[in-house]
Structure formats: C-alpha cells, structure tokens
PDBML (XML) file of the C-alpha atoms, coordinates in Angstrom:
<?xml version="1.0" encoding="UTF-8" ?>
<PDBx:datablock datablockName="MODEL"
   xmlns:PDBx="http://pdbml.pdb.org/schema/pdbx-v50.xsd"
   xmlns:xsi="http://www.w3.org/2001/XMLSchema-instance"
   xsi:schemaLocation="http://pdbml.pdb.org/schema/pdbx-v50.xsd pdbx-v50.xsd">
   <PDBx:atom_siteCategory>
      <PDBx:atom_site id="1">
         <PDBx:B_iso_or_equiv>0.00</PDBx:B_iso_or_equiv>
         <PDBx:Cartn_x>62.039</PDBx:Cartn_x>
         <PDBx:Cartn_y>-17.167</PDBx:Cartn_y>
         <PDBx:Cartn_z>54.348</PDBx:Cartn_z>
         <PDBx:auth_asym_id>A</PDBx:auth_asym_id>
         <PDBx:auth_atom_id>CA</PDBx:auth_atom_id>
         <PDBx:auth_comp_id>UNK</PDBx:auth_comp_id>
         <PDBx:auth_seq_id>1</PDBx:auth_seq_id>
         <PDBx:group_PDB>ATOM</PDBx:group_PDB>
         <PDBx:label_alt_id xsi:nil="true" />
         <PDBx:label_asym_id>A</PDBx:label_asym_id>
         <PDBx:label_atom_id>CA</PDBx:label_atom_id>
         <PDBx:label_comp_id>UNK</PDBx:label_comp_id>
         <PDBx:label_entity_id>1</PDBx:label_entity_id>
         <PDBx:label_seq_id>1</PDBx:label_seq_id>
         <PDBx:occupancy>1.00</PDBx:occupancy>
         <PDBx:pdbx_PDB_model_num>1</PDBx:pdbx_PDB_model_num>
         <PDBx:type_symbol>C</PDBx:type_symbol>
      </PDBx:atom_site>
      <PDBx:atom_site id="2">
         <PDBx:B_iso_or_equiv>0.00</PDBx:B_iso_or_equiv>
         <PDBx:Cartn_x>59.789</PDBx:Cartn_x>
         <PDBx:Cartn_y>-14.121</PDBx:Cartn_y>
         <PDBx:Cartn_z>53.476</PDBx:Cartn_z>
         <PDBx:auth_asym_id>A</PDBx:auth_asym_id>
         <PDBx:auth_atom_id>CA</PDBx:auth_atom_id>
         <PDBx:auth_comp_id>UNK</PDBx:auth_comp_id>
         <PDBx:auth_seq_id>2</PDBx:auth_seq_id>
         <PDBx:group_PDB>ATOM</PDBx:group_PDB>
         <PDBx:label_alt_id xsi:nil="true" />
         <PDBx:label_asym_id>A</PDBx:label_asym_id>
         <PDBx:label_atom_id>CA</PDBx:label_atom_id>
         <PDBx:label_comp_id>UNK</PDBx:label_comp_id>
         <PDBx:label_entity_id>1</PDBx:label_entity_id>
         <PDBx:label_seq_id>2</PDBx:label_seq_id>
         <PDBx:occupancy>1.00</PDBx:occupancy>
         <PDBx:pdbx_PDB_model_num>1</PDBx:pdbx_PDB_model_num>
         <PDBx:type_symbol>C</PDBx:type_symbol>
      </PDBx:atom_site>
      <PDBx:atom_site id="3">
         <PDBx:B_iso_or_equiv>0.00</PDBx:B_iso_or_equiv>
         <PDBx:Cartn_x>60.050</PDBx:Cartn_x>
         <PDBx:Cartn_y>-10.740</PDBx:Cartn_y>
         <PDBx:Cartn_z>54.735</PDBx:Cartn_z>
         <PDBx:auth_asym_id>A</PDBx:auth_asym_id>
         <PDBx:auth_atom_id>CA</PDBx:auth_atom_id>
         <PDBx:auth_comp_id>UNK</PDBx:auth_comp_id>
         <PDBx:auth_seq_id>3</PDBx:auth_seq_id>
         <PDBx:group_PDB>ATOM</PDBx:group_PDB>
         <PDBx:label_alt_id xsi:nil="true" />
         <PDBx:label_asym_id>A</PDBx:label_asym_id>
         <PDBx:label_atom_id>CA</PDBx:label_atom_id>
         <PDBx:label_comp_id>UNK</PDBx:label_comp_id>
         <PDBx:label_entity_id>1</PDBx:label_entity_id>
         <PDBx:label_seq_id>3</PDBx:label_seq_id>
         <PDBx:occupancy>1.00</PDBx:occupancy>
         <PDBx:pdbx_PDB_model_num>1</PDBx:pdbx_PDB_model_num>
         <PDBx:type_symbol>C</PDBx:type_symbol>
      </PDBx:atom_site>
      <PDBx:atom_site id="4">
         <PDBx:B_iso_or_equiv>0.00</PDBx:B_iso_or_equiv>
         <PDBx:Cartn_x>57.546</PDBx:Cartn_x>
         <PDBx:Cartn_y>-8.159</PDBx:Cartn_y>
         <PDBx:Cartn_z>53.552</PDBx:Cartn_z>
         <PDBx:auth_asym_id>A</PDBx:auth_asym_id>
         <PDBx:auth_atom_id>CA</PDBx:auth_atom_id>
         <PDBx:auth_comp_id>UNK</PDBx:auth_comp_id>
         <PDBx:auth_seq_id>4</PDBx:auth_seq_id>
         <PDBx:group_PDB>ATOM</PDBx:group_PDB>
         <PDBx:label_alt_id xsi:nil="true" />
         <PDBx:label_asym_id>A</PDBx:label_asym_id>
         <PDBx:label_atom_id>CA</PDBx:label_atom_id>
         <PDBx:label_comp_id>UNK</PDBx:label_comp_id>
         <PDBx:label_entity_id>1</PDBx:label_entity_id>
         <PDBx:label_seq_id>4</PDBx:label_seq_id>
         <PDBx:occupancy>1.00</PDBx:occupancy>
         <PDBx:pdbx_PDB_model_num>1</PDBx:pdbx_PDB_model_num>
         <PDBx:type_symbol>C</PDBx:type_symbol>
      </PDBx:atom_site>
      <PDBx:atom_site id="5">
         <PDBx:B_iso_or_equiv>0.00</PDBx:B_iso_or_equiv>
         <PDBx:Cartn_x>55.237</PDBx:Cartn_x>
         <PDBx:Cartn_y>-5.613</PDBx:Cartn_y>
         <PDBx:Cartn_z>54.700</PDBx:Cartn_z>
         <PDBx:auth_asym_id>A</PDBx:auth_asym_id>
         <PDBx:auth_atom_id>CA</PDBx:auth_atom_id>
         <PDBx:auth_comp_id>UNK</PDBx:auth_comp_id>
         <PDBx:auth_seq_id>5</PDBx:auth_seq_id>
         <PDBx:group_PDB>ATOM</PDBx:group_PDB>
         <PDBx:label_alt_id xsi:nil="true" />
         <PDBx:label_asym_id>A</PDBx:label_asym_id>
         <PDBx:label_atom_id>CA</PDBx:label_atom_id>
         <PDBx:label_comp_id>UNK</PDBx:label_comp_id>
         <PDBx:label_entity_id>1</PDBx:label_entity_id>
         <PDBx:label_seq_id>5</PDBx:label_seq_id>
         <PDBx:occupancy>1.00</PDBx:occupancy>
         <PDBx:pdbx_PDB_model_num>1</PDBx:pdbx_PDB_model_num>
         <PDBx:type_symbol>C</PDBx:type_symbol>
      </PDBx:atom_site>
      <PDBx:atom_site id="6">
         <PDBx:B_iso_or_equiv>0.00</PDBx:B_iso_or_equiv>
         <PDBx:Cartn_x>52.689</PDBx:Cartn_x>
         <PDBx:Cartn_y>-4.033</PDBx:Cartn_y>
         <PDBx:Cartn_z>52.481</PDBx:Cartn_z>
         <PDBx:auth_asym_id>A</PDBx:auth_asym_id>
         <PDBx:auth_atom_id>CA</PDBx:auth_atom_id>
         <PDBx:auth_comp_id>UNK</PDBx:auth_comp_id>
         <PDBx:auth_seq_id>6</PDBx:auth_seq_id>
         <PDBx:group_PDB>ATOM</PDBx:group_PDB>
         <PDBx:label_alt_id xsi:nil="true" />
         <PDBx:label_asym_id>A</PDBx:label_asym_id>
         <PDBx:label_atom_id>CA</PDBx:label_atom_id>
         <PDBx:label_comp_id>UNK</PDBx:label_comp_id>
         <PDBx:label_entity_id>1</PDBx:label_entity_id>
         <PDBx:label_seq_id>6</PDBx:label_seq_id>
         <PDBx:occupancy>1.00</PDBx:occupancy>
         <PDBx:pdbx_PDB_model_num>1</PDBx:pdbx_PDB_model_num>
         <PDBx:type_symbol>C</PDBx:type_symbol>
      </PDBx:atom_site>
      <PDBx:atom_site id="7">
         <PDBx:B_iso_or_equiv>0.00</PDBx:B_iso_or_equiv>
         <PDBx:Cartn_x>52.917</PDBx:Cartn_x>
         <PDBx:Cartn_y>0.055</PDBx:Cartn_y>
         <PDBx:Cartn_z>52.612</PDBx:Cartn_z>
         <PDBx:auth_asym_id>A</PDBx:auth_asym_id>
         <PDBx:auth_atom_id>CA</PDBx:auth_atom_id>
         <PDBx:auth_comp_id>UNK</PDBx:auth_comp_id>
         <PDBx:auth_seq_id>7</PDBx:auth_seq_id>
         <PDBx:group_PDB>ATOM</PDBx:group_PDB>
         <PDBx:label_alt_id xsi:nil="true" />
         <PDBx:label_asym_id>A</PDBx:label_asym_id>
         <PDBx:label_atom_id>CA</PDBx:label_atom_id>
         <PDBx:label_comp_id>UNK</PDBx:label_comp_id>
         <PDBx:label_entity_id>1</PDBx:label_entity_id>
         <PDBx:label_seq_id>7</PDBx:label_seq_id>
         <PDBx:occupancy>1.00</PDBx:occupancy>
         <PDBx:pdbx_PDB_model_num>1</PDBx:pdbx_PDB_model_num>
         <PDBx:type_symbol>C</PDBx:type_symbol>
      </PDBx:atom_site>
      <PDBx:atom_site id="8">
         <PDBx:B_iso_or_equiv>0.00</PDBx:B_iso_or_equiv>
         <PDBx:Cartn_x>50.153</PDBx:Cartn_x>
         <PDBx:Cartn_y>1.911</PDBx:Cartn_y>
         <PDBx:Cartn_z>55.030</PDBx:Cartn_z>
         <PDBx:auth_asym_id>A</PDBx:auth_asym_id>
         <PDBx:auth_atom_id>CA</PDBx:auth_atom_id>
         <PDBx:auth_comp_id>UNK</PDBx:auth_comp_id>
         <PDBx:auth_seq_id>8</PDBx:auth_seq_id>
         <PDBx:group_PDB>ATOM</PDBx:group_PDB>
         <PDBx:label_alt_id xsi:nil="true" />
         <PDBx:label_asym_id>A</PDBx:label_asym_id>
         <PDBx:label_atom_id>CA</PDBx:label_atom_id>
         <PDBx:label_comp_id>UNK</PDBx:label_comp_id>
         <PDBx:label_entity_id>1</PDBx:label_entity_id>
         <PDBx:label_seq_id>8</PDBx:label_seq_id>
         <PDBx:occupancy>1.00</PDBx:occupancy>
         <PDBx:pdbx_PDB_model_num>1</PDBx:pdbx_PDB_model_num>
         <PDBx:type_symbol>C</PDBx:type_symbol>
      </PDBx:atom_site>
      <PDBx:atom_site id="9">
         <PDBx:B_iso_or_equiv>0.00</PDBx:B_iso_or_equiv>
         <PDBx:Cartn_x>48.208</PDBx:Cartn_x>
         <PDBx:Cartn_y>4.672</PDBx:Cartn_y>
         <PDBx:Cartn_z>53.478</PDBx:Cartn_z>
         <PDBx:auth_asym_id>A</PDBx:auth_asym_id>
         <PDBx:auth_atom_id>CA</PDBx:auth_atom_id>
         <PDBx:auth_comp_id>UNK</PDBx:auth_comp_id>
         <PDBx:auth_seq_id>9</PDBx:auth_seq_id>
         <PDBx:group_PDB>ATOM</PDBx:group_PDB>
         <PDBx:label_alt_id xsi:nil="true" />
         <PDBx:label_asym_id>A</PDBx:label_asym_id>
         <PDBx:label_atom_id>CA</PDBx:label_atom_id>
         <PDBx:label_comp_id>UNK</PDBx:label_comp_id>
         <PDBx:label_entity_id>1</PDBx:label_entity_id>
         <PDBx:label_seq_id>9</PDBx:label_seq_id>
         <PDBx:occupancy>1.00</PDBx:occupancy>
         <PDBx:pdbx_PDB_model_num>1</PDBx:pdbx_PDB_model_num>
         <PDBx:type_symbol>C</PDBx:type_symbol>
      </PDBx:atom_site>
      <PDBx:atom_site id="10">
         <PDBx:B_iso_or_equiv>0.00</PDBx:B_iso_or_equiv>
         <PDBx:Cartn_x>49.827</PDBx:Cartn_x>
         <PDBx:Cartn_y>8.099</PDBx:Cartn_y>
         <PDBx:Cartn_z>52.845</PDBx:Cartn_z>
         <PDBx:auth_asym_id>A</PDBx:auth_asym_id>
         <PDBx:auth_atom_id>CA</PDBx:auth_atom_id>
         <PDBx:auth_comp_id>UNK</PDBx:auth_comp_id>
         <PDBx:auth_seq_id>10</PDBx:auth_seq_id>
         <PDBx:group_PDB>ATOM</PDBx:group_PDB>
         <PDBx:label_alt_id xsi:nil="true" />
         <PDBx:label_asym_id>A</PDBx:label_asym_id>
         <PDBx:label_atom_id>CA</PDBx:label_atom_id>
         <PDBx:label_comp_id>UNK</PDBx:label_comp_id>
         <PDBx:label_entity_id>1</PDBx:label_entity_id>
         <PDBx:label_seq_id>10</PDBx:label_seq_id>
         <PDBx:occupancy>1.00</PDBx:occupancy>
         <PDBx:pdbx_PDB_model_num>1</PDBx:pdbx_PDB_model_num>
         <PDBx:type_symbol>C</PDBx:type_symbol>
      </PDBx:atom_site>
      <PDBx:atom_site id="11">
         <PDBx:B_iso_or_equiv>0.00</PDBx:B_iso_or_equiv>
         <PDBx:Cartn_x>47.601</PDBx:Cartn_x>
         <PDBx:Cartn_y>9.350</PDBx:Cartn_y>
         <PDBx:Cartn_z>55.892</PDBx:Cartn_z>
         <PDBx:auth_asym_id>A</PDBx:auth_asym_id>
         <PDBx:auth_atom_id>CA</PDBx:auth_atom_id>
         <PDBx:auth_comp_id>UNK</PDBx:auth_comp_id>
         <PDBx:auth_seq_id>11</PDBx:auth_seq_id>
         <PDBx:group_PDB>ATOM</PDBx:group_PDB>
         <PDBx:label_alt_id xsi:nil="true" />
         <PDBx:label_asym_id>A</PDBx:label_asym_id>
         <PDBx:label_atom_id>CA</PDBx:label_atom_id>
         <PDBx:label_comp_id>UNK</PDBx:label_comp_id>
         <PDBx:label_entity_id>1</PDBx:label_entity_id>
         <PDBx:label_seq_id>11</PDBx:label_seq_id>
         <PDBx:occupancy>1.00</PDBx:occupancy>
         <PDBx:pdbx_PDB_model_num>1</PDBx:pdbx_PDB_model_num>
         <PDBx:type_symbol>C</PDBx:type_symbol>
      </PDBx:atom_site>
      <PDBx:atom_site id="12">
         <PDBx:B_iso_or_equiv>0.00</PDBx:B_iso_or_equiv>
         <PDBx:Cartn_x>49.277</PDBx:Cartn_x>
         <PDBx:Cartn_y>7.173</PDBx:Cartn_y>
         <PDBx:Cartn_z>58.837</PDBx:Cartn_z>
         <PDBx:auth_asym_id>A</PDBx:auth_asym_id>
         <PDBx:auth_atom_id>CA</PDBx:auth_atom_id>
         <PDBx:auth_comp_id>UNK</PDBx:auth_comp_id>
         <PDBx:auth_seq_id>12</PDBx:auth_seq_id>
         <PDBx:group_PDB>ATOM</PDBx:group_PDB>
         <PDBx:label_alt_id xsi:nil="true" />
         <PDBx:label_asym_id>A</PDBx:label_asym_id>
         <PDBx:label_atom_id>CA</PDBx:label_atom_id>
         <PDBx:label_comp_id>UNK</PDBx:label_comp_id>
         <PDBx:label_entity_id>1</PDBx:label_entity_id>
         <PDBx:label_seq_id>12</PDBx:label_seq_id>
         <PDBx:occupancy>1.00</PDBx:occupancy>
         <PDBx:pdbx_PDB_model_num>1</PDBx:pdbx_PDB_model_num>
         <PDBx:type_symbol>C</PDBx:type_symbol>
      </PDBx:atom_site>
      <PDBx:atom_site id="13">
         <PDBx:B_iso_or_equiv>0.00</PDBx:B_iso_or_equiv>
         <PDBx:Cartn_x>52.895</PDBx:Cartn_x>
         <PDBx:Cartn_y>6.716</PDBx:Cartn_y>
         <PDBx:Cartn_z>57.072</PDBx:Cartn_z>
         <PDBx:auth_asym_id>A</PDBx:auth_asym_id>
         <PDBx:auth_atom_id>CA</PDBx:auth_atom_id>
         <PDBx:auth_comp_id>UNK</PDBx:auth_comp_id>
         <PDBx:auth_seq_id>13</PDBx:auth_seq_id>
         <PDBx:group_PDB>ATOM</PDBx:group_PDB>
         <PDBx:label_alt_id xsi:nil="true" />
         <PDBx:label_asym_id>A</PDBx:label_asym_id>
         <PDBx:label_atom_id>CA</PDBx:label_atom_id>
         <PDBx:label_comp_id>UNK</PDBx:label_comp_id>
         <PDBx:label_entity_id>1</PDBx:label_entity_id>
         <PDBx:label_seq_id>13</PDBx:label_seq_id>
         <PDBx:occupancy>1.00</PDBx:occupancy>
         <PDBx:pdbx_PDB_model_num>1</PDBx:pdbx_PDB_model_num>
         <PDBx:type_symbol>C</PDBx:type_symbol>
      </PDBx:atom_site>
      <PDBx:atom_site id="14">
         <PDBx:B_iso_or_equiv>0.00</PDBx:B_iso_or_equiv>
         <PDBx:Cartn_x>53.724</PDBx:Cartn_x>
         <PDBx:Cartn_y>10.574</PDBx:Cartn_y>
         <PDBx:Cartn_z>56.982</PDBx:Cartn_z>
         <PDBx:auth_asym_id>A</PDBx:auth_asym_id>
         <PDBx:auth_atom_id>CA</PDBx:auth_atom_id>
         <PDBx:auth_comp_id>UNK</PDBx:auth_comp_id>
         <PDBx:auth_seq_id>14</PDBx:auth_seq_id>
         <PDBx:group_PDB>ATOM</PDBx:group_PDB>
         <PDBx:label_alt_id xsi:nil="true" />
         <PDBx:label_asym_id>A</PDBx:label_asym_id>
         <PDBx:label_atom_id>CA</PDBx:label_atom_id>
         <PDBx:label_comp_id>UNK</PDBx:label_comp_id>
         <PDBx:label_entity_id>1</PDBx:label_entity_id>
         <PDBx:label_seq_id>14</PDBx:label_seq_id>
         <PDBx:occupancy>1.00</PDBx:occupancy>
         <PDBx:pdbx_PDB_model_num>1</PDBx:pdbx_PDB_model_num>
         <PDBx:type_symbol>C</PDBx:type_symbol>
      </PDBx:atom_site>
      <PDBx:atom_site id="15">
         <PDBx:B_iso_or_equiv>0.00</PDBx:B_iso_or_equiv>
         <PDBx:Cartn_x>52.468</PDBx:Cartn_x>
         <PDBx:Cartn_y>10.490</PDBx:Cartn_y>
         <PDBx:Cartn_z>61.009</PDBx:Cartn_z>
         <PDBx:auth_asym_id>A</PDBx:auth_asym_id>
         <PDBx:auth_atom_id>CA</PDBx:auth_atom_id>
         <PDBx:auth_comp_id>UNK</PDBx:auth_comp_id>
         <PDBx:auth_seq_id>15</PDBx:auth_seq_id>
         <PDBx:group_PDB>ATOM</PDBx:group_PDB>
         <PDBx:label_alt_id xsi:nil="true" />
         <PDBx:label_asym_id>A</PDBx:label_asym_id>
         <PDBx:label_atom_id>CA</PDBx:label_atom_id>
         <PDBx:label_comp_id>UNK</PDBx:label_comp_id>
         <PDBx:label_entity_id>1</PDBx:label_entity_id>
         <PDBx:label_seq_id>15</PDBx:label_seq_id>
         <PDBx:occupancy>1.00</PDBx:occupancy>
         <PDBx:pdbx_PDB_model_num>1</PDBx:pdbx_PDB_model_num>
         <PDBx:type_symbol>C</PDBx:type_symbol>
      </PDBx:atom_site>
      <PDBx:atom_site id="16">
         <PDBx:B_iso_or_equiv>0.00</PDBx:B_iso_or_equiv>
         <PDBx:Cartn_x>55.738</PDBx:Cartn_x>
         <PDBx:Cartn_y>8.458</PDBx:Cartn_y>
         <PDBx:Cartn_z>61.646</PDBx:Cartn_z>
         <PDBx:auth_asym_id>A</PDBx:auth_asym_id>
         <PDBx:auth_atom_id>CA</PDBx:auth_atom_id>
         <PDBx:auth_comp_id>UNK</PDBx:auth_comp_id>
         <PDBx:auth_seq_id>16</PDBx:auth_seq_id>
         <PDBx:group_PDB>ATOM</PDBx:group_PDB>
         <PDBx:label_alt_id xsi:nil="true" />
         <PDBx:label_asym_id>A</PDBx:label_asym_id>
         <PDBx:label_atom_id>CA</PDBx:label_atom_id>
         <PDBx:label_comp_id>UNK</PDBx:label_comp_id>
         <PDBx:label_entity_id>1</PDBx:label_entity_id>
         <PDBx:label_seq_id>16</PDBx:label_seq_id>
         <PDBx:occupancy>1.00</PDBx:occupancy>
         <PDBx:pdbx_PDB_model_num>1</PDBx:pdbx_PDB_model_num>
         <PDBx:type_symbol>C</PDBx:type_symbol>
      </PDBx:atom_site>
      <PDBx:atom_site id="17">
         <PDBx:B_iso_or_equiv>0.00</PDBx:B_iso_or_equiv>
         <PDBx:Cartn_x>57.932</PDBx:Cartn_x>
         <PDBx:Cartn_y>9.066</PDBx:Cartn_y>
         <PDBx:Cartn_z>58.654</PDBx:Cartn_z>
         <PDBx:auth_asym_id>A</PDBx:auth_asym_id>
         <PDBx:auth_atom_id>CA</PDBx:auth_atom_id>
         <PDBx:auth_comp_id>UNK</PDBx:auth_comp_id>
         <PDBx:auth_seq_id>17</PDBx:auth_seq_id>
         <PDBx:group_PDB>ATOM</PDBx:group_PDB>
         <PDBx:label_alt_id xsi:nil="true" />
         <PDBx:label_asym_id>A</PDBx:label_asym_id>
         <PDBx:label_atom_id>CA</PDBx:label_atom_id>
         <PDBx:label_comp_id>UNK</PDBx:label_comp_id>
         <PDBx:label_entity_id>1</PDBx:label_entity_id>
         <PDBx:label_seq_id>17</PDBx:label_seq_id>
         <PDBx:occupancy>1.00</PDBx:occupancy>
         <PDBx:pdbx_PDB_model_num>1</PDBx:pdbx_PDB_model_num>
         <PDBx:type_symbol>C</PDBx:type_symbol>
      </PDBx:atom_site>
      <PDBx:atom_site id="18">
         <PDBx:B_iso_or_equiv>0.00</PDBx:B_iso_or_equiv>
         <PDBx:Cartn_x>59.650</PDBx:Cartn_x>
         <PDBx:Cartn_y>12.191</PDBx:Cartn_y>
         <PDBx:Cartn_z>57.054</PDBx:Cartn_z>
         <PDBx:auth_asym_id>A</PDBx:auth_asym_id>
         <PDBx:auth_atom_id>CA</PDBx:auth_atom_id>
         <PDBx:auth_comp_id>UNK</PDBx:auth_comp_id>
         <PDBx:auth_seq_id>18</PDBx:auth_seq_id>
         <PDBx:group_PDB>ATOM</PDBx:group_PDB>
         <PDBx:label_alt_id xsi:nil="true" />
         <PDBx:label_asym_id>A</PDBx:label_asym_id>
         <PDBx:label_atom_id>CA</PDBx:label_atom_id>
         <PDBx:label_comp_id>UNK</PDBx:label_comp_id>
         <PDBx:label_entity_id>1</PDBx:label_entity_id>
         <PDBx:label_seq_id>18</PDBx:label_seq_id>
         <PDBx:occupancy>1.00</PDBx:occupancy>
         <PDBx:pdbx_PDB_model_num>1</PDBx:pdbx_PDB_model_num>
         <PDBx:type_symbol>C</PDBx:type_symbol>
      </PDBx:atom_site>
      <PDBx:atom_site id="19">
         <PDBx:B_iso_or_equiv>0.00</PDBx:B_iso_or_equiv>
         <PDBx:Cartn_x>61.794</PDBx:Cartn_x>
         <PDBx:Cartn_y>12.742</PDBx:Cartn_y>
         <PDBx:Cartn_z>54.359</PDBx:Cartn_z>
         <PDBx:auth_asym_id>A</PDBx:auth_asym_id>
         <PDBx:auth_atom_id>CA</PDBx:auth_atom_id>
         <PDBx:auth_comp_id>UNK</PDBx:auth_comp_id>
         <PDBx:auth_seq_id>19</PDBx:auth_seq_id>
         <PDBx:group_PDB>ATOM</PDBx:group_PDB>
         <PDBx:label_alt_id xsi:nil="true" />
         <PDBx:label_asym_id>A</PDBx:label_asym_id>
         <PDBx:label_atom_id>CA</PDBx:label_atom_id>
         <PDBx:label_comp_id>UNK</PDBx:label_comp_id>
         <PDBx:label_entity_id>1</PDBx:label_entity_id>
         <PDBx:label_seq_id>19</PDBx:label_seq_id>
         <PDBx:occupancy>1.00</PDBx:occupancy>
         <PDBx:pdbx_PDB_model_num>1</PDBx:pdbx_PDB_model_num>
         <PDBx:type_symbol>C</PDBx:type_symbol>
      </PDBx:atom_site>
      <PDBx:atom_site id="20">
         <PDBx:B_iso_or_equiv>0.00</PDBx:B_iso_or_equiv>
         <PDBx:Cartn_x>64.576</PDBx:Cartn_x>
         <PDBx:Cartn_y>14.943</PDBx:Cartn_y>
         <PDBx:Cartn_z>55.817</PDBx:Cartn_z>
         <PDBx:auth_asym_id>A</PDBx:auth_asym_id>
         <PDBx:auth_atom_id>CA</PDBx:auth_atom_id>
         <PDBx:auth_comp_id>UNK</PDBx:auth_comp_id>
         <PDBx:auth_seq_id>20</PDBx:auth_seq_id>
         <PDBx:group_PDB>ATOM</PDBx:group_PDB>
         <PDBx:label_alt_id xsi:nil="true" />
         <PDBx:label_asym_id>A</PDBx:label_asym_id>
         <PDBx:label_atom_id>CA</PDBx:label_atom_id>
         <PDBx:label_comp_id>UNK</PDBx:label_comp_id>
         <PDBx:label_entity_id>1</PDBx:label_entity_id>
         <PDBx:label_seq_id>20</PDBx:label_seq_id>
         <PDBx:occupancy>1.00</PDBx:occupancy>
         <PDBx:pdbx_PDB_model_num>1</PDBx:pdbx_PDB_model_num>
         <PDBx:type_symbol>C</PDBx:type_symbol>
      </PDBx:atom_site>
      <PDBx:atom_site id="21">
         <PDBx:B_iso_or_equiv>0.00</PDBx:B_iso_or_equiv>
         <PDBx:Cartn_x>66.874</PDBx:Cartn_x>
         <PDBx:Cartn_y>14.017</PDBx:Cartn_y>
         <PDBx:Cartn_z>53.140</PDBx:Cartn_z>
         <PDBx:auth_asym_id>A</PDBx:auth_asym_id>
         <PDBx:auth_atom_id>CA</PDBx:auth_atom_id>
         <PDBx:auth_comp_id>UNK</PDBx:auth_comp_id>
         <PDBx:auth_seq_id>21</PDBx:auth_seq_id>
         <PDBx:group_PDB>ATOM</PDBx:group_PDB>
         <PDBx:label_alt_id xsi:nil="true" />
         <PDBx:label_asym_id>A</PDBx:label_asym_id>
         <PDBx:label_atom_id>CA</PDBx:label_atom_id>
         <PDBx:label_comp_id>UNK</PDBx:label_comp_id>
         <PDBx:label_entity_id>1</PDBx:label_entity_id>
         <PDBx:label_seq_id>21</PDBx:label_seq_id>
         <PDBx:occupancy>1.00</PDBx:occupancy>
         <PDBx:pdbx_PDB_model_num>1</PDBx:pdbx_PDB_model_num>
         <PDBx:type_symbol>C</PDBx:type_symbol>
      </PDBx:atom_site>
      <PDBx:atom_site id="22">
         <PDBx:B_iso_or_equiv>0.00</PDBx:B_iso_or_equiv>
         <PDBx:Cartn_x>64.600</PDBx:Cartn_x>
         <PDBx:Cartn_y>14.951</PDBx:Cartn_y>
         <PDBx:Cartn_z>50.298</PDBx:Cartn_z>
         <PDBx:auth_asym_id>A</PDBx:auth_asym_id>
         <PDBx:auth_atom_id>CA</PDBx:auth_atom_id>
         <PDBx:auth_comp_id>UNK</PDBx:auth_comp_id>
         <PDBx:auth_seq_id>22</PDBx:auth_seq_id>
         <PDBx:group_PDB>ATOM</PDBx:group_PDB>
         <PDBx:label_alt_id xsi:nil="true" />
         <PDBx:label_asym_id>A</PDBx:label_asym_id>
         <PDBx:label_atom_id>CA</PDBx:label_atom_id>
         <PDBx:label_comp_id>UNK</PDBx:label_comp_id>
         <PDBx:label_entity_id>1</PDBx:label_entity_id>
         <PDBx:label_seq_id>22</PDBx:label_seq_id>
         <PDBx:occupancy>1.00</PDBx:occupancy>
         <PDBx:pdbx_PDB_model_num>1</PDBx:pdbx_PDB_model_num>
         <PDBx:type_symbol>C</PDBx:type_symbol>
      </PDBx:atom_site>
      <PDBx:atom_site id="23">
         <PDBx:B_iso_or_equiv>0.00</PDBx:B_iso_or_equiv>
         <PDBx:Cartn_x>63.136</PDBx:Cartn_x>
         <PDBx:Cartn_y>18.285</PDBx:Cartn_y>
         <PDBx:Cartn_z>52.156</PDBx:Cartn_z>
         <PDBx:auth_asym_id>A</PDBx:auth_asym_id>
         <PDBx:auth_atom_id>CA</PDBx:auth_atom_id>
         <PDBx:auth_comp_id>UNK</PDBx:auth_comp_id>
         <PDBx:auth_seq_id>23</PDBx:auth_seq_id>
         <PDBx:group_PDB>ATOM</PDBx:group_PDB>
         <PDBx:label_alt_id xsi:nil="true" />
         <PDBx:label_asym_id>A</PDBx:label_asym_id>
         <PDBx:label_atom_id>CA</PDBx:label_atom_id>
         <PDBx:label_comp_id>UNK</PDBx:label_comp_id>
         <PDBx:label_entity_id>1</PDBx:label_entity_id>
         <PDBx:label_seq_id>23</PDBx:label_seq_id>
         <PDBx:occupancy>1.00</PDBx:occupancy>
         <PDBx:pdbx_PDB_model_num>1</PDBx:pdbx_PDB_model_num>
         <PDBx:type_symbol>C</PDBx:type_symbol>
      </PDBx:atom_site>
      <PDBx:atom_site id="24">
         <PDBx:B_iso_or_equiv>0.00</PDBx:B_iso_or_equiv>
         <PDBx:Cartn_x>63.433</PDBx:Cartn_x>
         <PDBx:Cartn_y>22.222</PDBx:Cartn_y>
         <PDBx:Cartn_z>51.751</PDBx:Cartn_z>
         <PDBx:auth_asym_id>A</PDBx:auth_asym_id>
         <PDBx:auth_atom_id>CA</PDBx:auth_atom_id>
         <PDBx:auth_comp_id>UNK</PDBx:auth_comp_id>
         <PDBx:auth_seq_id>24</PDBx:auth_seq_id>
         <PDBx:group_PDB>ATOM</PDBx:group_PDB>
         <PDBx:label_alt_id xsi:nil="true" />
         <PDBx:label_asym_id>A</PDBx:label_asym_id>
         <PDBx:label_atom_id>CA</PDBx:label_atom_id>
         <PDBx:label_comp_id>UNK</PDBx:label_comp_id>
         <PDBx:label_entity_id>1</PDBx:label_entity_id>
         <PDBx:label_seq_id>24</PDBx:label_seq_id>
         <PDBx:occupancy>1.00</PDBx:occupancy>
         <PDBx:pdbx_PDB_model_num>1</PDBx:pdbx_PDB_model_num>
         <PDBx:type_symbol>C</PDBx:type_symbol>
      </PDBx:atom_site>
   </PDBx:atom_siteCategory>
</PDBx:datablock>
C-alpha cells in the first residue's frame, strides 16, 4: 500500500551510489 524510503545523508549515499550517467 505504501512504498517509500526517506533519502540518507549525502555522506553515506555517495558511498554506494554514483552518477555515471551525469559524470566527466
């Protein structure tokens, strides 16, 4: 019925995710 997740701080979310798309 409900399915979110709030967003961890920029500190542990860039540990785990990268924007490969979006970089240089």
């Amino acid at each position: 019925r409900n399915a979110t997740y709030v967003q961890s701080p920029d500190n542990l979310v860039w540990r785990y995710f990268y924007n490969l798309k979006g970089s240089a």
